[in-house]
PDB file of N, CA and C in Angstrom:
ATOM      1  N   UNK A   1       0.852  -1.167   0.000  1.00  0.00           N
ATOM      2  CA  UNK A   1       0.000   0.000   0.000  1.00  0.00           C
ATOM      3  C   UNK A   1       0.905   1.240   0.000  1.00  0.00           C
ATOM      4  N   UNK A   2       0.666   2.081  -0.701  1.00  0.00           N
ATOM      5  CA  UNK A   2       1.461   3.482  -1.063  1.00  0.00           C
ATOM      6  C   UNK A   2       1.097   4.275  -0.051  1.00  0.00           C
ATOM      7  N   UNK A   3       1.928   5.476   0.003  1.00  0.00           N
ATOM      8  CA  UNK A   3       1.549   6.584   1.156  1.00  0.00           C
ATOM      9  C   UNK A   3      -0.098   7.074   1.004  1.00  0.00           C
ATOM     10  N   UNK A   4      -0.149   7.403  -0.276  1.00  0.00           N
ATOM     11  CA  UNK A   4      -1.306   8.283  -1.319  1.00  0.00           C
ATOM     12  C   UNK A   4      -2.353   7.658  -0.994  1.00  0.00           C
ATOM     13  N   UNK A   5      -2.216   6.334  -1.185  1.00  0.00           N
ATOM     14  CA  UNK A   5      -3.175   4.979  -1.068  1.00  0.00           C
ATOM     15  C   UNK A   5      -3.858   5.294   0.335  1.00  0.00           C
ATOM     16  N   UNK A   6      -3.180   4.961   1.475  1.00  0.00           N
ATOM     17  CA  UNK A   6      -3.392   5.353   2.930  1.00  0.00           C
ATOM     18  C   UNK A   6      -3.644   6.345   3.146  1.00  0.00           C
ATOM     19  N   UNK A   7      -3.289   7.538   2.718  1.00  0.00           N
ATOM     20  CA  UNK A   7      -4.070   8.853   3.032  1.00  0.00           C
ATOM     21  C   UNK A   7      -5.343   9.046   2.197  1.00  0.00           C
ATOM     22  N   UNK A   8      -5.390   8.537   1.266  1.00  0.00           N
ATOM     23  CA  UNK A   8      -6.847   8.726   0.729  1.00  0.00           C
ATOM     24  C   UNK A   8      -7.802   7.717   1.355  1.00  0.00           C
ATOM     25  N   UNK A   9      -7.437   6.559   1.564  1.00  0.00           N
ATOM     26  CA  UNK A   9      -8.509   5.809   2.564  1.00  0.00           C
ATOM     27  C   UNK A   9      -8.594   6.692   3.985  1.00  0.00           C
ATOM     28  N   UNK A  10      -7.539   7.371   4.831  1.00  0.00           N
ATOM     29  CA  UNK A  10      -7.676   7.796   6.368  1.00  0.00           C
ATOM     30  C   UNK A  10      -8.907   9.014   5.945  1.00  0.00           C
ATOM     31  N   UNK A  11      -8.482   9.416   4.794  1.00  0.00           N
ATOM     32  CA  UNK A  11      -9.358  10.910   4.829  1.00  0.00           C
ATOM     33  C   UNK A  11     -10.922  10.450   4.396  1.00  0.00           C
ATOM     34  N   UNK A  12     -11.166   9.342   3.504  1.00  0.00           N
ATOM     35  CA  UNK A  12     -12.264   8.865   3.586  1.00  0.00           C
ATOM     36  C   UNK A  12     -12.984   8.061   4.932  1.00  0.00           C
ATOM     37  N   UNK A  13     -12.249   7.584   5.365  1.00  0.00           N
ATOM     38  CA  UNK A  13     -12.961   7.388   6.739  1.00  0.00           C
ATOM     39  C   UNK A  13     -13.163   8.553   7.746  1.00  0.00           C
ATOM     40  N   UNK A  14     -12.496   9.446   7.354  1.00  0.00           N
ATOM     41  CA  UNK A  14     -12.429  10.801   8.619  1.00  0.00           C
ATOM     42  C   UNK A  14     -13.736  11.453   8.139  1.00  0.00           C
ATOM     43  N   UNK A  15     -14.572  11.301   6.876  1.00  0.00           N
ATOM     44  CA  UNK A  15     -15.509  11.977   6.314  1.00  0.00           C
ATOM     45  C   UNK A  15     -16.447  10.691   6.557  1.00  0.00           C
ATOM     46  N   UNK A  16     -16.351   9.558   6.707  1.00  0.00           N
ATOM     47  CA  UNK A  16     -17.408   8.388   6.675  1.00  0.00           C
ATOM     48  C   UNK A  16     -17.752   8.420   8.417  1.00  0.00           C
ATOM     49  N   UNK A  17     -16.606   8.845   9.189  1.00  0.00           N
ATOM     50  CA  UNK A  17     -16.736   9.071  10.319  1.00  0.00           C
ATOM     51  C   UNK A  17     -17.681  10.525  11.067  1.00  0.00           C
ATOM     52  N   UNK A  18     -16.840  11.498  10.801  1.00  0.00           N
ATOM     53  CA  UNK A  18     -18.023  12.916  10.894  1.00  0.00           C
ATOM     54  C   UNK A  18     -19.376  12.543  10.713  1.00  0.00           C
ATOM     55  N   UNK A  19     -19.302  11.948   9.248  1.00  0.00           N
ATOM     56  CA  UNK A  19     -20.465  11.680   8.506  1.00  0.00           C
ATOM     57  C   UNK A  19     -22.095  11.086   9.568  1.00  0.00           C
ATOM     58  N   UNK A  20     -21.159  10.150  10.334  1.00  0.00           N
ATOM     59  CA  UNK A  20     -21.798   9.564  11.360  1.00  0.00           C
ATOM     60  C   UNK A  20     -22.368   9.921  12.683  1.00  0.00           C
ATOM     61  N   UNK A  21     -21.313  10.726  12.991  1.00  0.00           N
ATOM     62  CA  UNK A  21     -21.375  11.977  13.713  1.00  0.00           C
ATOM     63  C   UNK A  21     -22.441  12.670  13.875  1.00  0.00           C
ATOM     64  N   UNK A  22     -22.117  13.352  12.920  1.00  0.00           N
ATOM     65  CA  UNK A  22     -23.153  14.231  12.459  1.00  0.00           C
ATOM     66  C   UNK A  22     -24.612  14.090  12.253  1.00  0.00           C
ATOM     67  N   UNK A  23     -24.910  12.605  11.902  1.00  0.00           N
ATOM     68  CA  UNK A  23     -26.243  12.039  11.813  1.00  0.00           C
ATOM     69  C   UNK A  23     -26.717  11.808  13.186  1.00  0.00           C
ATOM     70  N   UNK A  24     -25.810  11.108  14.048  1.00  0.00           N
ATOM     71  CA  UNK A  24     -25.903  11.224  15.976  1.00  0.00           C
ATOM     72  C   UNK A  24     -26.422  12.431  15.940  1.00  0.00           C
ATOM     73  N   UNK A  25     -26.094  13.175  15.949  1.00  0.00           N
ATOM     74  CA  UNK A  25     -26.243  14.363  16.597  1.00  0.00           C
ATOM     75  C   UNK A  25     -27.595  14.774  16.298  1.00  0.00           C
ATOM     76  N   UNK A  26     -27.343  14.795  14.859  1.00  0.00           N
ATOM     77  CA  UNK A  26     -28.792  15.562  14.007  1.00  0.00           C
ATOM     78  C   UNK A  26     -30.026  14.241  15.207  1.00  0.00           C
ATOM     79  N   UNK A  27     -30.224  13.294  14.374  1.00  0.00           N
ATOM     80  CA  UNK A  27     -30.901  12.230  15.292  1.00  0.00           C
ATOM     81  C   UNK A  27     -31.238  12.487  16.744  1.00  0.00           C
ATOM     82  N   UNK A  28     -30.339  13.063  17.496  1.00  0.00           N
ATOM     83  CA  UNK A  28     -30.185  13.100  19.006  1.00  0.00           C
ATOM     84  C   UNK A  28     -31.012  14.431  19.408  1.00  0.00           C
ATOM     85  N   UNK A  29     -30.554  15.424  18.589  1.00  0.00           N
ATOM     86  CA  UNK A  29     -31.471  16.615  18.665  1.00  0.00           C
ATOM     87  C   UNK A  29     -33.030  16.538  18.142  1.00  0.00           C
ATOM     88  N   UNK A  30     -33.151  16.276  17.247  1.00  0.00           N
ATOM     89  CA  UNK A  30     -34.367  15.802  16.034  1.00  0.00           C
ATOM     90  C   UNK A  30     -35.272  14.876  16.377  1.00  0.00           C
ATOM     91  N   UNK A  31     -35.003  14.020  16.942  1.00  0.00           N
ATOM     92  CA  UNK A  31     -35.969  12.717  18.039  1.00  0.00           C
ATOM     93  C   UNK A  31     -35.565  12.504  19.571  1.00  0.00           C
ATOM     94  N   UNK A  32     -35.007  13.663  20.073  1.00  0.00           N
ATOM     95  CA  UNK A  32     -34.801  13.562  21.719  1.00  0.00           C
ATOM     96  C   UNK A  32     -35.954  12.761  22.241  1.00  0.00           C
ATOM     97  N   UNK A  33     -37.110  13.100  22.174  1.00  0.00           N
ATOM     98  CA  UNK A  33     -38.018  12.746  23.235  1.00  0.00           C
ATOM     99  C   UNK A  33     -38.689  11.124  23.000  1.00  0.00           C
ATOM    100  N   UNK A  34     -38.530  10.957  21.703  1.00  0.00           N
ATOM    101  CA  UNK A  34     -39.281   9.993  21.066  1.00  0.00           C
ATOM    102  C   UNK A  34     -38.333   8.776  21.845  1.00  0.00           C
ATOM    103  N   UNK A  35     -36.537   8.921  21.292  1.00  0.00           N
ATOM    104  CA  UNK A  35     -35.741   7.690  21.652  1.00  0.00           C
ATOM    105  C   UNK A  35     -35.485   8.172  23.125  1.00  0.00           C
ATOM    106  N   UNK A  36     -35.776   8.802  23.689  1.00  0.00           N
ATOM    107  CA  UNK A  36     -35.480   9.140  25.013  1.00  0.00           C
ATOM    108  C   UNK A  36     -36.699   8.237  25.962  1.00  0.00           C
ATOM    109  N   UNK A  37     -38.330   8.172  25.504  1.00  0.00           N
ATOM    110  CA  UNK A  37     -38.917   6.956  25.809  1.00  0.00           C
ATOM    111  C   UNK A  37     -38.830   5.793  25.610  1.00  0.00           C
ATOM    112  N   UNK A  38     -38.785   5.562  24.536  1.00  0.00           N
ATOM    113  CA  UNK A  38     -38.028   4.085  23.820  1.00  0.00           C
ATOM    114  C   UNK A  38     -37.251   3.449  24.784  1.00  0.00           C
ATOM    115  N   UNK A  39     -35.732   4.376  25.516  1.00  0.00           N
ATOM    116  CA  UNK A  39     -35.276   3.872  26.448  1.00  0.00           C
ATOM    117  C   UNK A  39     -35.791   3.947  27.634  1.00  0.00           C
ATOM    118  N   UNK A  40     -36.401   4.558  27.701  1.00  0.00           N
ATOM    119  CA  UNK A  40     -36.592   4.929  29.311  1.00  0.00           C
ATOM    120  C   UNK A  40     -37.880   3.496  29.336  1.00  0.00           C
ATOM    121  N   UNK A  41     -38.536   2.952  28.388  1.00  0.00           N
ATOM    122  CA  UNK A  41     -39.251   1.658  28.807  1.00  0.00           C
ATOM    123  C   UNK A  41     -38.509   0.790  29.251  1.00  0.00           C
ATOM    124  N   UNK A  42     -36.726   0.476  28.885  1.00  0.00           N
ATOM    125  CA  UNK A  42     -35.932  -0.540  29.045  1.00  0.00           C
ATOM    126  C   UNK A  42     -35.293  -0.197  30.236  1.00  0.00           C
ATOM    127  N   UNK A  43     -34.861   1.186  30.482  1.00  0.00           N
ATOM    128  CA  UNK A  43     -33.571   0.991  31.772  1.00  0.00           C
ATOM    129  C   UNK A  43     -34.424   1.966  32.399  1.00  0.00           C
ATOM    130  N   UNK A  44     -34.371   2.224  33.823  1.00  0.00           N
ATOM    131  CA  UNK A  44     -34.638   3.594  34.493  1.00  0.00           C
ATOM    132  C   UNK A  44     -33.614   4.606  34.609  1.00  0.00           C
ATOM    133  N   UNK A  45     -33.901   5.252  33.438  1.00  0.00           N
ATOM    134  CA  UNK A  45     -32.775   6.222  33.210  1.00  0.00           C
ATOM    135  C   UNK A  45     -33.201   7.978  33.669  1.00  0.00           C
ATOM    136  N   UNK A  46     -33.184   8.943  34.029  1.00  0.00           N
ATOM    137  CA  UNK A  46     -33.656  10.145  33.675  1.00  0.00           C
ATOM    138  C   UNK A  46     -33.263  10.473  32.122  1.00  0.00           C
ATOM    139  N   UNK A  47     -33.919  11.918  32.308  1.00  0.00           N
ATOM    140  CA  UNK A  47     -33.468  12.931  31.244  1.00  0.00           C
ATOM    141  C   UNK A  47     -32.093  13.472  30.956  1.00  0.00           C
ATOM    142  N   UNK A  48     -31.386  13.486  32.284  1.00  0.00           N
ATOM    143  CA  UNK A  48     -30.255  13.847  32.260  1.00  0.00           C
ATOM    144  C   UNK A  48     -28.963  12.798  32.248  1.00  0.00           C
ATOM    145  N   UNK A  49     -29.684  11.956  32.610  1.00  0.00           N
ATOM    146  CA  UNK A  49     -28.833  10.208  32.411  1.00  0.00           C
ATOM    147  C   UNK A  49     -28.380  10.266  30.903  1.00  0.00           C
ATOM    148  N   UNK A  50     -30.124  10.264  30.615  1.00  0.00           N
ATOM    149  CA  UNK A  50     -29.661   9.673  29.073  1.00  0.00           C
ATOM    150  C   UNK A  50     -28.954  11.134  28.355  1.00  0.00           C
ATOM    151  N   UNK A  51     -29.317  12.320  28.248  1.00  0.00           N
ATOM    152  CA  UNK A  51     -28.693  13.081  27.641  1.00  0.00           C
ATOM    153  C   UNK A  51     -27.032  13.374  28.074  1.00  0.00           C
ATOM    154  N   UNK A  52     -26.563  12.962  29.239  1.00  0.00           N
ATOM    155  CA  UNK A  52     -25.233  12.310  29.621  1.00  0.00           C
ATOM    156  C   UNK A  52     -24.531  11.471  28.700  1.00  0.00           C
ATOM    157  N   UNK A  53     -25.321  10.268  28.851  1.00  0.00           N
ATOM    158  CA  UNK A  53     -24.788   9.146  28.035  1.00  0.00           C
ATOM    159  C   UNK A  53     -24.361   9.183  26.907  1.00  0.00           C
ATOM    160  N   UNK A  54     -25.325  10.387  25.729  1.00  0.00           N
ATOM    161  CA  UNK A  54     -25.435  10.495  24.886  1.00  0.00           C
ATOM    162  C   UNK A  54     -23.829  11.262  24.290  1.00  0.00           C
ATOM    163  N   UNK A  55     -23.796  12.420  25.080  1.00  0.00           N
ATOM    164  CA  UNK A  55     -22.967  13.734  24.693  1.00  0.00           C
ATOM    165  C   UNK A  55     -21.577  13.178  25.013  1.00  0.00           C
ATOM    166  N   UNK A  56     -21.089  11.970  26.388  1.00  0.00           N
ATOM    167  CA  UNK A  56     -20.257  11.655  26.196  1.00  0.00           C
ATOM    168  C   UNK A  56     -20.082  10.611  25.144  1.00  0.00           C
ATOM    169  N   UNK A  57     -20.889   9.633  24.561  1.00  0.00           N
ATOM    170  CA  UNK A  57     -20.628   8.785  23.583  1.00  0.00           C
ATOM    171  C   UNK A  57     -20.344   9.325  22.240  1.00  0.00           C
ATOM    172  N   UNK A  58     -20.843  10.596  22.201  1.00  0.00           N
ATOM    173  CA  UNK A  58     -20.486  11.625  20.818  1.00  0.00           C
ATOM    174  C   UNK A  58     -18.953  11.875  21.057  1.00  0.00           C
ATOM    175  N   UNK A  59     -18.603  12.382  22.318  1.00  0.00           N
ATOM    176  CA  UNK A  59     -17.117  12.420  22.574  1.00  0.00           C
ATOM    177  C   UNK A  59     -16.209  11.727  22.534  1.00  0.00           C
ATOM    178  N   UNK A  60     -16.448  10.189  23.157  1.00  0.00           N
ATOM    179  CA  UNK A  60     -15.110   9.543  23.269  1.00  0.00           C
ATOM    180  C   UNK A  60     -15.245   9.077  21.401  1.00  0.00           C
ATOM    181  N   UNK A  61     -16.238   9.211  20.681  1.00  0.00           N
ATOM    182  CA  UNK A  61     -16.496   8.763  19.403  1.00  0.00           C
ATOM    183  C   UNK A  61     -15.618   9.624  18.713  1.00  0.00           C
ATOM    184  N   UNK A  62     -15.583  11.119  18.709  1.00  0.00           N
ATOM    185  CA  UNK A  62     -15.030  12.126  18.215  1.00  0.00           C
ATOM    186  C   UNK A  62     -13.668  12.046  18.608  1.00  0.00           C
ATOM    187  N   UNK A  63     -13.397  11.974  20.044  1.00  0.00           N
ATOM    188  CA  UNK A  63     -11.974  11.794  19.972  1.00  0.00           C
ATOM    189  C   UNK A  63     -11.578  10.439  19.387  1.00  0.00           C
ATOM    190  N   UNK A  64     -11.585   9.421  19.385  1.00  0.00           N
ATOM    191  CA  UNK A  64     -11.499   8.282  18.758  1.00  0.00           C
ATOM    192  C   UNK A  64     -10.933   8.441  17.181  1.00  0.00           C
ATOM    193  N   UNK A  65     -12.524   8.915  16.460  1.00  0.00           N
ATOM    194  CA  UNK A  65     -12.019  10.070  15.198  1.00  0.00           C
ATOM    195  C   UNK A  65     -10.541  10.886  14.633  1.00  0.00           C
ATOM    196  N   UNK A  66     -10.473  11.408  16.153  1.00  0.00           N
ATOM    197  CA  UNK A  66      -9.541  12.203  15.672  1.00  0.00           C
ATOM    198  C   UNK A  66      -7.834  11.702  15.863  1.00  0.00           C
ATOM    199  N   UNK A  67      -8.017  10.711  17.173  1.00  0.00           N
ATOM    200  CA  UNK A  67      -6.704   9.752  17.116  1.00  0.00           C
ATOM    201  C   UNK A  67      -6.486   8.819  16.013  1.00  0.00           C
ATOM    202  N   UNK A  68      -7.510   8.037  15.759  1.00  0.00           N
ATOM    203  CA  UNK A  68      -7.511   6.973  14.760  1.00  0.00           C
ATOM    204  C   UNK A  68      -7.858   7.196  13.075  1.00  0.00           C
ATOM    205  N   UNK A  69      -7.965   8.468  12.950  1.00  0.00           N
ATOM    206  CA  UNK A  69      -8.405   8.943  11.546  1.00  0.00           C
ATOM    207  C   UNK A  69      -7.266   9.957  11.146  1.00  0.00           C
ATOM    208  N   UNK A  70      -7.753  11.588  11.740  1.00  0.00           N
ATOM    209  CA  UNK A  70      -6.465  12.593  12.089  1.00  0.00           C
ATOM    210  C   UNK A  70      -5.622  12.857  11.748  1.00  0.00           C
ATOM    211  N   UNK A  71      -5.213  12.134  13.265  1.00  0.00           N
ATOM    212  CA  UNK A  71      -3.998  11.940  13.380  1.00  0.00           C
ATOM    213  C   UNK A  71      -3.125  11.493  12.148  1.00  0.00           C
ATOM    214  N   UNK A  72      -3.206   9.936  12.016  1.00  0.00           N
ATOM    215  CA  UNK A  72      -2.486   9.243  11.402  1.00  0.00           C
ATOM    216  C   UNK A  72      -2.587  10.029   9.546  1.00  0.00           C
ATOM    217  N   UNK A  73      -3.568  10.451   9.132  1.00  0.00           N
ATOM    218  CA  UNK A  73      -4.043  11.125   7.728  1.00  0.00           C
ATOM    219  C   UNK A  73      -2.449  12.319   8.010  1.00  0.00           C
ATOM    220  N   UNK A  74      -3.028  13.584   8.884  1.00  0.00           N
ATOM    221  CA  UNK A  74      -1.904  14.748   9.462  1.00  0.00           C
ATOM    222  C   UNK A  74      -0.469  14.285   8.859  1.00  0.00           C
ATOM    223  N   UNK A  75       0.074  12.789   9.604  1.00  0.00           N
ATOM    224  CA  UNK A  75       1.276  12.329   9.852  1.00  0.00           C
ATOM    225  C   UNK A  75       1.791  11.739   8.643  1.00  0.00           C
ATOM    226  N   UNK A  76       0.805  11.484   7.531  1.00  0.00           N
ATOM    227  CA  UNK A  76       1.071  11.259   6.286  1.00  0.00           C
ATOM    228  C   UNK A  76       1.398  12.046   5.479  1.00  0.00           C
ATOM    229  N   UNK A  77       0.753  12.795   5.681  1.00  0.00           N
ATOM    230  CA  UNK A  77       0.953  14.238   4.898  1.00  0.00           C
ATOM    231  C   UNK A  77       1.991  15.114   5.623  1.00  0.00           C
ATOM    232  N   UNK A  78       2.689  15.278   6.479  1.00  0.00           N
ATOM    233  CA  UNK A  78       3.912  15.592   6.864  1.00  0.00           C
ATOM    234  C   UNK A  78       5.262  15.092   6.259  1.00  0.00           C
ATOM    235  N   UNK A  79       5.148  13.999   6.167  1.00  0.00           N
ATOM    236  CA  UNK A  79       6.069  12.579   5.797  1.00  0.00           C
ATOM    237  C   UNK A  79       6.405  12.895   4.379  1.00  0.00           C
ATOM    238  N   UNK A  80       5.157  13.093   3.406  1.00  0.00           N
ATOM    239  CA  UNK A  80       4.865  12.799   2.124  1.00  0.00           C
ATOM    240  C   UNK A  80       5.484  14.488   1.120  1.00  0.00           C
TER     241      UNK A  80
END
């Protein structure tokens, strides 16, 4: 696999990733209340539980993103 090769796959996943992101989010804002019952039939969660749960799972997702996508894309393109 070539440098070019690997940076064009990291940067397509860094956009397949956002991509995902971004739909969380939209989703999370856009049907709060709807999937916020949905769960709340399964676990006894509050409002603030689940909107917890939520904002950090967007985070460690995003940072994740940015170590495992990023990063390594950045370090190619330094190199190259």
């Amino acid at each position: 696999m070539s440098i070019e090769t690997a940076r064009s796959f990291l940067l397509g996943c860094l956009g397949i990733n956002y991509g995902i992101l971004m739909l969380w989010f939209i989703a999370f804002t856009v049907a709060h209340d709807s999937v916020y019952r949905l769960h709340a039939r399964w676990f006894r969660i509050s409002v603030e539980q689940f909107d917890s749960a939520h904002y950090t799972g967007m985070a460690v997702y995003k940072i994740g993103v940015l170590l495992l996508n990023l990063v390594p894309y950045l370090a190619l393109r330094m190199i190259a």
